[in-house]
Protein backbone atom coordinates (compact mmCIF):
# COMPACT_ATOMS: atom_id res chain seq x y z
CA UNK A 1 0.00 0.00 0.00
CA UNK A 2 2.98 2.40 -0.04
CA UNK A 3 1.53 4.40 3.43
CA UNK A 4 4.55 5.54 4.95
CA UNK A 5 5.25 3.85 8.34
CA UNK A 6 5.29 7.27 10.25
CA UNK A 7 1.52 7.26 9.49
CA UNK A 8 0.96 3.57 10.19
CA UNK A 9 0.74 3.85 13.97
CA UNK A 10 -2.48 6.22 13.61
CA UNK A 11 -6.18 4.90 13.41
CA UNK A 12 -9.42 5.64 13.43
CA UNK A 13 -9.59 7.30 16.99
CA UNK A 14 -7.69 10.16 15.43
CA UNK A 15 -10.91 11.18 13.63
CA UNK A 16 -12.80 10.34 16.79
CA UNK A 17 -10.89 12.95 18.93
CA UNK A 18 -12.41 15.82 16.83
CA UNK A 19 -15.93 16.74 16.85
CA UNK A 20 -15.53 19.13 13.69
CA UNK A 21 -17.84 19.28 10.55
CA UNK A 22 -14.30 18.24 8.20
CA UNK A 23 -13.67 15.23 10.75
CA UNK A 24 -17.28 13.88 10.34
CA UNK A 25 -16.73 14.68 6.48
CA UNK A 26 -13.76 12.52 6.49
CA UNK A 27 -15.56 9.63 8.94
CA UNK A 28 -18.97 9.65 6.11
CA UNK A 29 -16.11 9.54 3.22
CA UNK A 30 -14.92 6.32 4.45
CA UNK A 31 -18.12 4.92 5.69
CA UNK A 32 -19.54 5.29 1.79
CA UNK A 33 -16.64 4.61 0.02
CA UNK A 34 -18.22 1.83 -2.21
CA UNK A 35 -20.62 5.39 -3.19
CA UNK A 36 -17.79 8.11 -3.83
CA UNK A 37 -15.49 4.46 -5.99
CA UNK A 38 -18.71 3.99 -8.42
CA UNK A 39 -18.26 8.09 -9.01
CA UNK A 40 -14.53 8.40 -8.93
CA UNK A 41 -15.38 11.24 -6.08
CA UNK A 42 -12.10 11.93 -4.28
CA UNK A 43 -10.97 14.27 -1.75
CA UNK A 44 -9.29 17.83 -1.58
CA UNK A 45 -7.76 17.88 1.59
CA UNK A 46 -6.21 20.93 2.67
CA UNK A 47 -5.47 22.91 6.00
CA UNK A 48 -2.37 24.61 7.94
CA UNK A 49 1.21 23.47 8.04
CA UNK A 50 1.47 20.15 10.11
CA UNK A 51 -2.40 20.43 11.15
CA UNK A 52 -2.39 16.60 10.09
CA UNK A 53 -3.51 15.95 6.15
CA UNK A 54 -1.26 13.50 5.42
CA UNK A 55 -1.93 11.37 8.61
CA UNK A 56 -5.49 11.98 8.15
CA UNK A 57 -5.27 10.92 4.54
CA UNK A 58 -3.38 7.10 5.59
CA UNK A 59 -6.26 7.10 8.32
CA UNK A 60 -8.62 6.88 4.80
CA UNK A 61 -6.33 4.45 3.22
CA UNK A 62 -5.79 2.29 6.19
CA UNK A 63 -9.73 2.07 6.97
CA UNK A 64 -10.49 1.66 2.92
CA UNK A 65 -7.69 -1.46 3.33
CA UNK A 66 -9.91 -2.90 6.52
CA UNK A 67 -12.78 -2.35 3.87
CA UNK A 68 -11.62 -4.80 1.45
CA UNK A 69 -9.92 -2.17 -0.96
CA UNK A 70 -6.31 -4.06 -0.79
CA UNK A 71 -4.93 -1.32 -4.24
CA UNK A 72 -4.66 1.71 -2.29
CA UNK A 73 -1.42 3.53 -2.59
CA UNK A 74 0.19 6.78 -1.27
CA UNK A 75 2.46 8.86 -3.01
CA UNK A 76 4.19 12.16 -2.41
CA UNK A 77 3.30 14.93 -5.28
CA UNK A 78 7.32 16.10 -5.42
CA UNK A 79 7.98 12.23 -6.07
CA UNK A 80 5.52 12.72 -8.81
CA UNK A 81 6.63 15.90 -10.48
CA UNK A 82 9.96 14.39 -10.76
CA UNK A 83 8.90 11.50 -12.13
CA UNK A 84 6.59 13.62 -15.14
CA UNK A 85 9.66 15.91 -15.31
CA UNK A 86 11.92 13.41 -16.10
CA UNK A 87 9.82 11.31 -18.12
CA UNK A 88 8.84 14.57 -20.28
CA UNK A 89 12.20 15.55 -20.88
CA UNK A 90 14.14 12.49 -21.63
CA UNK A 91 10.55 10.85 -23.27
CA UNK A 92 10.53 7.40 -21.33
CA UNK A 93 7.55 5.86 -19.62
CA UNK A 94 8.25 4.54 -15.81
CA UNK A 95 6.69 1.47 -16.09
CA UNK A 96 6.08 1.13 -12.14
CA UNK A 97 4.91 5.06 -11.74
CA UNK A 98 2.54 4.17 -14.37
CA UNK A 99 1.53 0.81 -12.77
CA UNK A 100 0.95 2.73 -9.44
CA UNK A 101 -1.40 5.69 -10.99
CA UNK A 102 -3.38 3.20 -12.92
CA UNK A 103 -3.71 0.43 -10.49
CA UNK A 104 -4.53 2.05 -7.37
CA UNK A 105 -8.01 1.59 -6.30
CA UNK A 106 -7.71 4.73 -4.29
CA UNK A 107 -4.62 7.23 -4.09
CA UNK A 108 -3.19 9.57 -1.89
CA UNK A 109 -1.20 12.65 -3.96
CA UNK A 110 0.47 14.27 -0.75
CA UNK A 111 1.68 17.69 -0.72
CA UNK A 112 0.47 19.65 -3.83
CA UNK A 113 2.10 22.24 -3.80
CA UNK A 114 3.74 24.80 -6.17
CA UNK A 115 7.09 25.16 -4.70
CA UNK A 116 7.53 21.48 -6.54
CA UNK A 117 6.36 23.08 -10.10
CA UNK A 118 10.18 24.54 -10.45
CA UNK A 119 10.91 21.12 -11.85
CA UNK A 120 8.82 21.64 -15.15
CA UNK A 121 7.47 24.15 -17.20
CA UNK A 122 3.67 25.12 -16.58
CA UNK A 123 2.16 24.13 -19.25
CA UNK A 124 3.58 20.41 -18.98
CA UNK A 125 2.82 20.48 -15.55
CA UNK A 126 -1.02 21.01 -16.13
CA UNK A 127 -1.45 18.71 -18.77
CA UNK A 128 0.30 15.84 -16.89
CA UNK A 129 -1.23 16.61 -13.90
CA UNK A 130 -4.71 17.16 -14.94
CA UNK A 131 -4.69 14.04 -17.72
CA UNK A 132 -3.44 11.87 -14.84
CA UNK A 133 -6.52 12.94 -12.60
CA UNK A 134 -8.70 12.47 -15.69
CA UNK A 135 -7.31 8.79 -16.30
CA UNK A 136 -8.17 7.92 -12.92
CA UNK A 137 -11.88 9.60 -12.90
CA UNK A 138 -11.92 7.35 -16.18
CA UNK A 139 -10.83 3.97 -14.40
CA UNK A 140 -13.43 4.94 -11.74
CA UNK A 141 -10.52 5.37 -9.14
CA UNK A 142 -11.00 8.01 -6.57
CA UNK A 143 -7.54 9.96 -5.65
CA UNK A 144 -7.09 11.87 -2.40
CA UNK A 145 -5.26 15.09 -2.53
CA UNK A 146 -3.28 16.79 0.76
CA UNK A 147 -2.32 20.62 0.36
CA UNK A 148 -1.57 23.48 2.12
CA UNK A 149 -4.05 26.25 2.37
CA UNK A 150 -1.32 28.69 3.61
CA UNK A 151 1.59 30.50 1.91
CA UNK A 152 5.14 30.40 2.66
CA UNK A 153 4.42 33.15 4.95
CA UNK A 154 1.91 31.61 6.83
CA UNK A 155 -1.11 33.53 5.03
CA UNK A 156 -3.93 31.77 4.20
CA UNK A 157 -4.78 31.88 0.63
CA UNK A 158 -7.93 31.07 -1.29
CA UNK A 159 -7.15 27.92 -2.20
CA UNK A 160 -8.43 27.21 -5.64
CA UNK A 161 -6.84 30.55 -6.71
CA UNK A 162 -3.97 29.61 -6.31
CA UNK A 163 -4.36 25.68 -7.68
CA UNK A 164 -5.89 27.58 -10.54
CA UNK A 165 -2.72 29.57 -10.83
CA UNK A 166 -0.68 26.68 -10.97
CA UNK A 167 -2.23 23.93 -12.47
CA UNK A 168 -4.79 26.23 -15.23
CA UNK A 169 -8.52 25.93 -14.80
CA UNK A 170 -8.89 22.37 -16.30
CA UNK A 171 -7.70 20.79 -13.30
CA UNK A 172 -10.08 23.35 -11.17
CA UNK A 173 -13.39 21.97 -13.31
CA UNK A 174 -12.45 18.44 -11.97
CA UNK A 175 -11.87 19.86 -8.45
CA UNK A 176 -15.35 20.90 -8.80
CA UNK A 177 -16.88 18.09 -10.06
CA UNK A 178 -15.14 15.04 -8.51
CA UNK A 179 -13.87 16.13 -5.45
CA UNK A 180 -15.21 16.74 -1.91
CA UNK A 181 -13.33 20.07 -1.00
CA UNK A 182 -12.52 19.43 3.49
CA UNK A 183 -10.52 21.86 5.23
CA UNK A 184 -9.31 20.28 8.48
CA UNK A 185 -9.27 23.06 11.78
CA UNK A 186 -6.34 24.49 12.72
CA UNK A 187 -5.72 23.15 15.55
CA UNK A 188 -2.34 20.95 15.08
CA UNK A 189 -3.07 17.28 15.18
């Protein structure tokens, strides 16, 4: 499943602590998962610096596992725009990225952010990006997204703004349509 072992200790009771309307978001997302599969729904999970998404987003994985969803896979988004970069510029397929994106029943992205999009030029990066969200609304595969909805500065920022900014308006109009948008409190996990 590719979770990352830090996040493996963490459970269900992590949700349970929080009384929140994002928390119970999170809780029905996994309870009607077979629901959000059959209409590739995923999740846009954002909120402050170390506030918990990525834990938050194994929880989902790790309870979707329990469920009887043994593909799910996480990956971090600077592994990925590497991977696009390189596979763009020297034009070879990575067999085993590939393998991952299509195979995964549901997927974790971790970590969109645009301080990774030095890697590429823009327009590459919102093709890939976006056709690789498309393929897996095509295959019926759900993908979970983490980001930060706060600058470098610590500002908050209106979040599809700046998405928009980076990744063009395409990938906003699937945001929209097949995605649940939850923004986790501030309060650090």
């Amino acid at each position: 499943s590719n979770i990352p072992v830090i996040y493996r200790q963490y459970n269900l009771e992590v949700l349970d602590k929080h009384r929140s309307k994002a928390f119970t978001e999170v809780k029905n997302y996994i309870k009607n998962a077979k629901s959000h599969k059959k209409k590739s729904m995923g999740i846009l999970l954002s909120g402050d610096v170390q506030v918990g998404k990525a834990t938050i987003a194994s929880v989902i994985l790790m309870e979707l596992i329990k469920q009887g969803y043994s593909r799910c896979d996480f990956m971090e988004f600077s592994y990925l725009m590497k991977e696009m970069y390189r596979q763009t510029k020297h034009a070879y397929n990575d067999e085993e990225l590939d393998a991952r994106l299509h195979n995964a029943e549901f997927l974790v992205i971790n970590g969109i952010s645009s301080e990774y999009c030095s890697y590429t030029d823009k327009s590459i990066l919102e093709k890939n990006f976006t056709d690789i969200l498309k393929m897996r609304i095509t295959l019926g595969y759900p993908t979970i997204l983490t980001t930060s909805s706060v600058d470098l500065q610590g500002h908050t920022v209106n979040l599809k703004n700046e998405l928009r900014e980076v990744f063009g308006s395409k990938l906003i109009s699937l945001l929209d349509k097949y995605f649940i948008d939850i923004r986790l409190p501030d309060e650090k996990k």
